[in-house]
PDB file of N, CA and C in Angstrom:
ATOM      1  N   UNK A   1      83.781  88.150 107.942  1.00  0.00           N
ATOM      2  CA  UNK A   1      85.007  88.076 107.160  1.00  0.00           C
ATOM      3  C   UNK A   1      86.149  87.713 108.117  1.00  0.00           C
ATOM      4  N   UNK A   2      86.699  86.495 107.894  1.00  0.00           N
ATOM      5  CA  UNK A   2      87.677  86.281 108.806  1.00  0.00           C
ATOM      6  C   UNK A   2      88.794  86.644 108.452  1.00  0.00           C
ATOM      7  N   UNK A   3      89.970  87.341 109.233  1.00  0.00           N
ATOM      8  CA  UNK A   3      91.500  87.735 108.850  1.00  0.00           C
ATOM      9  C   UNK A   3      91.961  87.094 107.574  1.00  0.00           C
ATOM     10  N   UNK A   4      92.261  85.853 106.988  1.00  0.00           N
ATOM     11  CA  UNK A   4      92.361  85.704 105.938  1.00  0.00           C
ATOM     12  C   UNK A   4      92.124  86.055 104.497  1.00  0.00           C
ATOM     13  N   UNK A   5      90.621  86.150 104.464  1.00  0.00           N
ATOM     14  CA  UNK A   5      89.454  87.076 104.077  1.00  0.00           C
ATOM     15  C   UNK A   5      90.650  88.720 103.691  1.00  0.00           C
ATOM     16  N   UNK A   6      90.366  89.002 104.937  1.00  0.00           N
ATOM     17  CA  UNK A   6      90.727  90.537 104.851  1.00  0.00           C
ATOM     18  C   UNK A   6      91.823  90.482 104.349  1.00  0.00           C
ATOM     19  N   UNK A   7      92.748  90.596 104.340  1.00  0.00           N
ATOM     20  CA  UNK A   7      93.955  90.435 104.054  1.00  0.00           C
ATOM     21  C   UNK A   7      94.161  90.555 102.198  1.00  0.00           C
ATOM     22  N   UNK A   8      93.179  89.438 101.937  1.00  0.00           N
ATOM     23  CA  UNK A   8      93.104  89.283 100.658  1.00  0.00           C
ATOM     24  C   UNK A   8      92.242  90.256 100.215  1.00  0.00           C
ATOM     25  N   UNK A   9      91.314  90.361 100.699  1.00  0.00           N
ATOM     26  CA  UNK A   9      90.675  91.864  99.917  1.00  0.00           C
ATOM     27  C   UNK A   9      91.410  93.127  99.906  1.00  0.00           C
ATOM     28  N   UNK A  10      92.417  93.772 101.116  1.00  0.00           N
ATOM     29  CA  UNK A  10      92.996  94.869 101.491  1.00  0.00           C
ATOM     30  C   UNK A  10      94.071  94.992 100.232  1.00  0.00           C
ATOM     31  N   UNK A  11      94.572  93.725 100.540  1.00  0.00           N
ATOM     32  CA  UNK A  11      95.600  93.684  99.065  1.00  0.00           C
ATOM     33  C   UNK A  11      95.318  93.928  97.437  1.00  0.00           C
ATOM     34  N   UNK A  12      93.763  93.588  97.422  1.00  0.00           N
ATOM     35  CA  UNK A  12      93.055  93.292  96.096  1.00  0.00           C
ATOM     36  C   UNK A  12      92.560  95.105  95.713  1.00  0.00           C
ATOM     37  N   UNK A  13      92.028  95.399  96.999  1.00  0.00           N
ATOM     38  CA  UNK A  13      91.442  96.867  97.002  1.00  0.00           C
ATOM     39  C   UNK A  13      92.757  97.832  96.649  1.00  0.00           C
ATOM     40  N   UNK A  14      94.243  97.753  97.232  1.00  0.00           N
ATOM     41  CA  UNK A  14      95.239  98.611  97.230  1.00  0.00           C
ATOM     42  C   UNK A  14      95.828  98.068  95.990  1.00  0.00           C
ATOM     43  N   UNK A  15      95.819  97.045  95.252  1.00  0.00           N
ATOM     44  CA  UNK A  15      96.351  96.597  93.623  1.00  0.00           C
ATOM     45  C   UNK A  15      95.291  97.439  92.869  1.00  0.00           C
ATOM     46  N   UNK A  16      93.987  97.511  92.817  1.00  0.00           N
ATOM     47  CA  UNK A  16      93.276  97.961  92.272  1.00  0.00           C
ATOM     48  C   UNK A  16      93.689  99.693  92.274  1.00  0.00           C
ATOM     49  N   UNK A  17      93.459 100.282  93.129  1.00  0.00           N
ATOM     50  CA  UNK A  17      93.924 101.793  93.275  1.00  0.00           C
ATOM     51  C   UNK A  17      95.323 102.257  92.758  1.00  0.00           C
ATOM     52  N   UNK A  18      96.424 101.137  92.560  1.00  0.00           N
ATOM     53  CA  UNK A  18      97.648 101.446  92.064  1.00  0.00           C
ATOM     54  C   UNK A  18      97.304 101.210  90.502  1.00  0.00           C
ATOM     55  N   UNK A  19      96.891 100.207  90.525  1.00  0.00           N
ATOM     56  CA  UNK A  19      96.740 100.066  88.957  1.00  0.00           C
ATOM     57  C   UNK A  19      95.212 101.209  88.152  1.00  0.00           C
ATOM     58  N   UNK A  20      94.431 101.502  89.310  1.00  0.00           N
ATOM     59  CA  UNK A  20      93.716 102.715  88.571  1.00  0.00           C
ATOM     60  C   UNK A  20      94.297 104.396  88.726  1.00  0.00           C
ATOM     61  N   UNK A  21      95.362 104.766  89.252  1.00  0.00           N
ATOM     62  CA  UNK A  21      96.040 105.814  89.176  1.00  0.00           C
ATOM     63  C   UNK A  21      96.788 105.707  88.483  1.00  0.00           C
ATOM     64  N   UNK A  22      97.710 104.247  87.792  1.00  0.00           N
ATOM     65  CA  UNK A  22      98.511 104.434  87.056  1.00  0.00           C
ATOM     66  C   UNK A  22      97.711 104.527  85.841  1.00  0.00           C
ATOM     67  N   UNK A  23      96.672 104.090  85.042  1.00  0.00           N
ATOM     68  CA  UNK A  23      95.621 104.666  83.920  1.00  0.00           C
ATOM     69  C   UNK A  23      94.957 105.704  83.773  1.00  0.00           C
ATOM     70  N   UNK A  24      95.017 106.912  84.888  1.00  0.00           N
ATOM     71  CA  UNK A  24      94.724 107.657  84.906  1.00  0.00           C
ATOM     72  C   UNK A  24      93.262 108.232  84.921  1.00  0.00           C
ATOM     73  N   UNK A  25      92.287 107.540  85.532  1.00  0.00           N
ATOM     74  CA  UNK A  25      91.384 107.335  85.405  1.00  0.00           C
ATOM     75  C   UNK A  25      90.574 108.683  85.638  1.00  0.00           C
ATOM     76  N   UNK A  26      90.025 109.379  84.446  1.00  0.00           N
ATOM     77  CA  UNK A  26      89.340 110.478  85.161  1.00  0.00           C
ATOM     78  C   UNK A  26      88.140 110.726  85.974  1.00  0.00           C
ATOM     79  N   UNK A  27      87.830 109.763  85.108  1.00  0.00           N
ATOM     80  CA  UNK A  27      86.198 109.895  85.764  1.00  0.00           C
ATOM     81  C   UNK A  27      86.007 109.964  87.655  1.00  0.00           C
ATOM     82  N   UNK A  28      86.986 109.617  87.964  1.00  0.00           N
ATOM     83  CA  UNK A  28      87.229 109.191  89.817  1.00  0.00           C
ATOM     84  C   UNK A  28      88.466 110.225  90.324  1.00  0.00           C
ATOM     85  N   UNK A  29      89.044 110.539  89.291  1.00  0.00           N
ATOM     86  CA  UNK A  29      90.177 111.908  90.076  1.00  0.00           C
ATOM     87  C   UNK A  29      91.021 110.947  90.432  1.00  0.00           C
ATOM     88  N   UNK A  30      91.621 110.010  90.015  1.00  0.00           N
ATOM     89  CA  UNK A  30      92.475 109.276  90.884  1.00  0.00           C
ATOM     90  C   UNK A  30      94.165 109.619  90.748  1.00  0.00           C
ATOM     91  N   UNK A  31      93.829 110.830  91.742  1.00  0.00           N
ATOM     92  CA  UNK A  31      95.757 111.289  91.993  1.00  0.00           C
ATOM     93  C   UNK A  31      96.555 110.419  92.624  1.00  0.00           C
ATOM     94  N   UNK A  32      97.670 110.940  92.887  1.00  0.00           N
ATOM     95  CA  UNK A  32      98.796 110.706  94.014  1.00  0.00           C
ATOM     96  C   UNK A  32      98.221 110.282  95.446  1.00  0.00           C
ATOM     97  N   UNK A  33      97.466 111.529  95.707  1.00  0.00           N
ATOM     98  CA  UNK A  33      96.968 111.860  96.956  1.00  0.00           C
ATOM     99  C   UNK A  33      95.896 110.401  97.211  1.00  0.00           C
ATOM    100  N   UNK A  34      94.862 110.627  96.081  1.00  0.00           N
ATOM    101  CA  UNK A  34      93.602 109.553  96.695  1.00  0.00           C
ATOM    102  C   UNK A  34      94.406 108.226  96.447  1.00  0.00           C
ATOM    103  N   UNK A  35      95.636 107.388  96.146  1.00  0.00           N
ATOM    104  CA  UNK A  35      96.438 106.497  95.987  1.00  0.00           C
ATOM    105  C   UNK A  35      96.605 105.912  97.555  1.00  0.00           C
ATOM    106  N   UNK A  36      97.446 106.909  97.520  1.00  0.00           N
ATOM    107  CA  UNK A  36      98.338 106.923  99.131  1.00  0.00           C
ATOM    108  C   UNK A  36      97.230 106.973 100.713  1.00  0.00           C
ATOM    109  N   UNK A  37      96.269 107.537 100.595  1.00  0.00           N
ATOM    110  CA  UNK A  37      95.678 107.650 101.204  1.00  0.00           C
ATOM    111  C   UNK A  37      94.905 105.853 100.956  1.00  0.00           C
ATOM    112  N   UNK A  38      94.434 105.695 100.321  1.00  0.00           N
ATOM    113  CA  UNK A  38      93.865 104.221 100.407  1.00  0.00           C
ATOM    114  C   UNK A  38      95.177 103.186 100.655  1.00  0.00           C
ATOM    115  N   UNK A  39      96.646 103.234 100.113  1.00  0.00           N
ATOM    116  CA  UNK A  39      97.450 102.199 100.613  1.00  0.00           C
ATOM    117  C   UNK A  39      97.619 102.856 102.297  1.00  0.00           C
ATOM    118  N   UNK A  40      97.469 104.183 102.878  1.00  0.00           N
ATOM    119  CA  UNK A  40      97.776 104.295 104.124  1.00  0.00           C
ATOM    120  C   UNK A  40      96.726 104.221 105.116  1.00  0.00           C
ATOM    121  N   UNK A  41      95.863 104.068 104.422  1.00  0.00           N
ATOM    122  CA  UNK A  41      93.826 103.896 105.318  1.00  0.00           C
ATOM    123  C   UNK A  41      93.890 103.404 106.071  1.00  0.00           C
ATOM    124  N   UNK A  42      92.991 102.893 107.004  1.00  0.00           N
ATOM    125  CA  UNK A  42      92.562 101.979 107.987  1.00  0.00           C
ATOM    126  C   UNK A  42      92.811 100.921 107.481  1.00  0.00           C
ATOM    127  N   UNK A  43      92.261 100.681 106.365  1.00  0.00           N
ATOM    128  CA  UNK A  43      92.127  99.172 105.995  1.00  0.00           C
ATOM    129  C   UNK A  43      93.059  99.283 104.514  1.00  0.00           C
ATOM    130  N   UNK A  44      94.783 100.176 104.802  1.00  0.00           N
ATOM    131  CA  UNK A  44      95.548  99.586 103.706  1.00  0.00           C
ATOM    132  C   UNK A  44      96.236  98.676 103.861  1.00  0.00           C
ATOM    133  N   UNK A  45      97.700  98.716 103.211  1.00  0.00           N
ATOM    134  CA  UNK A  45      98.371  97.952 103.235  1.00  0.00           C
ATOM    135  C   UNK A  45      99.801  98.307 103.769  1.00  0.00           C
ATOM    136  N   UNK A  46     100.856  97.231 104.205  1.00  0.00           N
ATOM    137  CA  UNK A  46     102.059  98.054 104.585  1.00  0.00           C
ATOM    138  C   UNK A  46     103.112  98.479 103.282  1.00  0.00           C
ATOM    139  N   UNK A  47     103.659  99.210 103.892  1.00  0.00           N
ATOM    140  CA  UNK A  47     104.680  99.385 102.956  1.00  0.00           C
ATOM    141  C   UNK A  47     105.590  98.660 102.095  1.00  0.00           C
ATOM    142  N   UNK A  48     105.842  97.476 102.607  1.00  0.00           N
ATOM    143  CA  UNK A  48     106.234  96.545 101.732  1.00  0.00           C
ATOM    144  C   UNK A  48     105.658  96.086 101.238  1.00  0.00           C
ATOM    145  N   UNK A  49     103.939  95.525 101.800  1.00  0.00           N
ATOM    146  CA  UNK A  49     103.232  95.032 100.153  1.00  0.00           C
ATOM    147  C   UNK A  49     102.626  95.992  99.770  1.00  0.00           C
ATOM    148  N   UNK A  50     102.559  96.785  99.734  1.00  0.00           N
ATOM    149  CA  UNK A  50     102.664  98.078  98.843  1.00  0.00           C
ATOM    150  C   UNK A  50     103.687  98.091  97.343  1.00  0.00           C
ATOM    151  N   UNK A  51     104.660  98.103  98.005  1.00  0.00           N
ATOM    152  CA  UNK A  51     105.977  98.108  97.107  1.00  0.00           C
ATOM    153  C   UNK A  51     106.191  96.561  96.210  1.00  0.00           C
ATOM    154  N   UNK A  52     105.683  95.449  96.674  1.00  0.00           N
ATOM    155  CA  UNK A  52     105.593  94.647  96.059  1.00  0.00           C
ATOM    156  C   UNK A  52     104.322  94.301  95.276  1.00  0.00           C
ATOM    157  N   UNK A  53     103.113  95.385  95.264  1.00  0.00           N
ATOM    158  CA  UNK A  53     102.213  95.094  94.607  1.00  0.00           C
ATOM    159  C   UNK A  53     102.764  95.826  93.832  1.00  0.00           C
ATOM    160  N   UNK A  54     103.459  96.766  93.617  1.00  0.00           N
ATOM    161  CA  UNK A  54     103.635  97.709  92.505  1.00  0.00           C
ATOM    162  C   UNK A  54     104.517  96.336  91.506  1.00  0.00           C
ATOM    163  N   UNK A  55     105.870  96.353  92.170  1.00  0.00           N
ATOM    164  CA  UNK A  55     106.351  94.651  91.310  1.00  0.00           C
ATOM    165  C   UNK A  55     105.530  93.678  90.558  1.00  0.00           C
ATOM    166  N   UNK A  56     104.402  93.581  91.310  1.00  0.00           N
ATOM    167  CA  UNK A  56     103.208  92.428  90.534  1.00  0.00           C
ATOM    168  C   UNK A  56     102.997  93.299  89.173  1.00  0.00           C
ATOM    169  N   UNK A  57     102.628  94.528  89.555  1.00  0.00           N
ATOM    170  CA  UNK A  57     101.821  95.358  88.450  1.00  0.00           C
ATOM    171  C   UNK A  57     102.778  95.191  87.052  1.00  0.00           C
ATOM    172  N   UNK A  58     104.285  95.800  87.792  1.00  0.00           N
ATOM    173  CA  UNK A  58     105.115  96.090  86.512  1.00  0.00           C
ATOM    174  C   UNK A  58     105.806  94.655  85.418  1.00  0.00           C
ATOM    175  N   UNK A  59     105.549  93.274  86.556  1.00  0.00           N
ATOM    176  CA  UNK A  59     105.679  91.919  86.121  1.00  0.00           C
ATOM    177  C   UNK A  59     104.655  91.238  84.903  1.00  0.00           C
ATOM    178  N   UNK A  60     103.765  92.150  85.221  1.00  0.00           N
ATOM    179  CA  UNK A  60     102.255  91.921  84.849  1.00  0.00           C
ATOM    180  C   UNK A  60     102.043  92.200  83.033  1.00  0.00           C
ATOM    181  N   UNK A  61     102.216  91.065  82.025  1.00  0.00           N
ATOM    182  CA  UNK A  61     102.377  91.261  80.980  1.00  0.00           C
ATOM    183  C   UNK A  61     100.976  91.749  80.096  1.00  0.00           C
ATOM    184  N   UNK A  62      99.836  91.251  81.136  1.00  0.00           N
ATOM    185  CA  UNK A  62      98.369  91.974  80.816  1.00  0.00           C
ATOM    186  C   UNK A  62      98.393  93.303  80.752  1.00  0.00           C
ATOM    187  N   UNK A  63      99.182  94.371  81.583  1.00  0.00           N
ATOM    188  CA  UNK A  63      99.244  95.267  81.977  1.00  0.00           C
ATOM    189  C   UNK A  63     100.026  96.107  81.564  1.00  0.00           C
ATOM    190  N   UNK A  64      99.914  96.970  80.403  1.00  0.00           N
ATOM    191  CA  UNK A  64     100.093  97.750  79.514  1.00  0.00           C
ATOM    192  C   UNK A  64     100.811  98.924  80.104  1.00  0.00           C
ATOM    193  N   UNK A  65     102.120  98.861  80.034  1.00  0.00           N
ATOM    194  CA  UNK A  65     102.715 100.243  80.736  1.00  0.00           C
ATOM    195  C   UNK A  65     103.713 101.010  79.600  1.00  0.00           C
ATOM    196  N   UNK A  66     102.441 102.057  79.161  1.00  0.00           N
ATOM    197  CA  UNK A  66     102.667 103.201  78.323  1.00  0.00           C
ATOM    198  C   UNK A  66     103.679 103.876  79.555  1.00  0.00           C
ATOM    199  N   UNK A  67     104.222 104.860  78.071  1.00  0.00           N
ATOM    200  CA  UNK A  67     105.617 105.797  78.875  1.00  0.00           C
ATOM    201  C   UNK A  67     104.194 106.543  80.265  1.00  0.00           C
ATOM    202  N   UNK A  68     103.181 107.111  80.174  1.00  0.00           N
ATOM    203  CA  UNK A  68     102.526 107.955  81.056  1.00  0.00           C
ATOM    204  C   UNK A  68     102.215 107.111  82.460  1.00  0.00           C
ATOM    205  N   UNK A  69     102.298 105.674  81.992  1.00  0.00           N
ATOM    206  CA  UNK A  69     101.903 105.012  83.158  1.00  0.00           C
ATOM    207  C   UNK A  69     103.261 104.774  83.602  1.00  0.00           C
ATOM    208  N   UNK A  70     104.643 104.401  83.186  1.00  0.00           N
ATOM    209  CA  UNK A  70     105.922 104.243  83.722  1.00  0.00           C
ATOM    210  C   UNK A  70     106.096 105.597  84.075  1.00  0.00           C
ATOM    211  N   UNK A  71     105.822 106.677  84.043  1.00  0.00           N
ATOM    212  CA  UNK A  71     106.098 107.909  84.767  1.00  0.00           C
ATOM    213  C   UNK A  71     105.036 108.231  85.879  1.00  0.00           C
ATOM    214  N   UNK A  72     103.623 107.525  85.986  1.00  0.00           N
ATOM    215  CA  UNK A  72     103.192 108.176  87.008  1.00  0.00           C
ATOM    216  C   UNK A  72     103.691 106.960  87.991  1.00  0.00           C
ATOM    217  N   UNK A  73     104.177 105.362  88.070  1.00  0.00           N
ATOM    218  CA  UNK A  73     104.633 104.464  88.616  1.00  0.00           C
ATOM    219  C   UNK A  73     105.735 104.924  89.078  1.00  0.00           C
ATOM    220  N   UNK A  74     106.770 105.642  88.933  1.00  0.00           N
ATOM    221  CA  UNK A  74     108.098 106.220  89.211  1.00  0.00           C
ATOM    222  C   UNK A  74     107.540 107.123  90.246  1.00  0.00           C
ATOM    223  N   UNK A  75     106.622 107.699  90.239  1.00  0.00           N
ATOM    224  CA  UNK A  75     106.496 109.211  90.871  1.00  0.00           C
ATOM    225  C   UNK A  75     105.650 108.226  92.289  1.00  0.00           C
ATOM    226  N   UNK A  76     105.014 107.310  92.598  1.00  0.00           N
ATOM    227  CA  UNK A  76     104.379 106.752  93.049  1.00  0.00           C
ATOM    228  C   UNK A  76     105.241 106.102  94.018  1.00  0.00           C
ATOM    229  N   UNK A  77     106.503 105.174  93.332  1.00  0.00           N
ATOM    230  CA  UNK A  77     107.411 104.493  93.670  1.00  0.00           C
ATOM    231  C   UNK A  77     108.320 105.452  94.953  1.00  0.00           C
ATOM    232  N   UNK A  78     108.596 106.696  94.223  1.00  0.00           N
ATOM    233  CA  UNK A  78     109.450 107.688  94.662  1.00  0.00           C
ATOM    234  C   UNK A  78     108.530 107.925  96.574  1.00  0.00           C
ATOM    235  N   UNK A  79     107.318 108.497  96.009  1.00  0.00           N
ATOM    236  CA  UNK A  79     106.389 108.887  97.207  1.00  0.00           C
ATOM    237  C   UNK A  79     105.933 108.193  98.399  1.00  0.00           C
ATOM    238  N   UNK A  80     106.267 106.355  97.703  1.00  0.00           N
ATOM    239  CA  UNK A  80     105.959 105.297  98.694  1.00  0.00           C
ATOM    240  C   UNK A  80     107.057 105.304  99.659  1.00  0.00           C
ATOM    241  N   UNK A  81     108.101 105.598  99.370  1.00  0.00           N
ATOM    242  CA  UNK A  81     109.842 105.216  99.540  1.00  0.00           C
ATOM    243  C   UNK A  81     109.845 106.398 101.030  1.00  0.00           C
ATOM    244  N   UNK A  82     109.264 107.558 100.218  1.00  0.00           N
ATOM    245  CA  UNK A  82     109.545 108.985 100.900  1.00  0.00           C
ATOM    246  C   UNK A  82     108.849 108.836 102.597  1.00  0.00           C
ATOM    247  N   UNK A  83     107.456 108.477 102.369  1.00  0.00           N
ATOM    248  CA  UNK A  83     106.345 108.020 103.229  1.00  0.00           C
ATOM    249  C   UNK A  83     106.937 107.539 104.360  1.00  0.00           C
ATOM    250  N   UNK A  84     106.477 107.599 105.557  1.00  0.00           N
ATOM    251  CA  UNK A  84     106.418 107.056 106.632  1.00  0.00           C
ATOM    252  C   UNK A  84     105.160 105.937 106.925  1.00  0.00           C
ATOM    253  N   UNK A  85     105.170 104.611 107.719  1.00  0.00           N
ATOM    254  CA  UNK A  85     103.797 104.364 108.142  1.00  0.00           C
ATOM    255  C   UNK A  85     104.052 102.971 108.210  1.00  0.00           C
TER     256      UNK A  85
END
């Protein structure tokens, strides 16, 4: 996998985890915690595309943002901001 490669998957893997915590997915437990921990992993992402994948998400007219998902996106938003890394 060459850097290019990666890059694009790291981004694809950390869109995926924002957009499956904001649905609330039970079956996987997907909190706050297991979120942040995959955008702050070895192989996440920085903080700014972090913050701009969340932008894609909320741009994203496929992407259905019930009041529960605009409140766990706020709380997410808030925690990215707070974060160091």
């Amino acid at each position: 996998m060459n850097n290019i490669d990666l890059k694009e998957w790291r981004l694809k893997r950390a869109k995926g985890a924002i957009e499956e915590y904001l649905r609330g997915v039970k079956k996987r437990a997907a909190d706050i915690e297991w979120v942040m921990g995959v955008l702050k992993g070895s192989f996440g992402v920085s903080k700014k595309e972090a913050l701009e994948l969340i932008e894609q998400i909320k741009n994203d007219v496929t992407f259905l943002m019930t009041p529960e998902r605009f409140e766990r996106l706020n709380k997410l938003i808030k925690r990215i901001e707070a974060e160091e890394w």
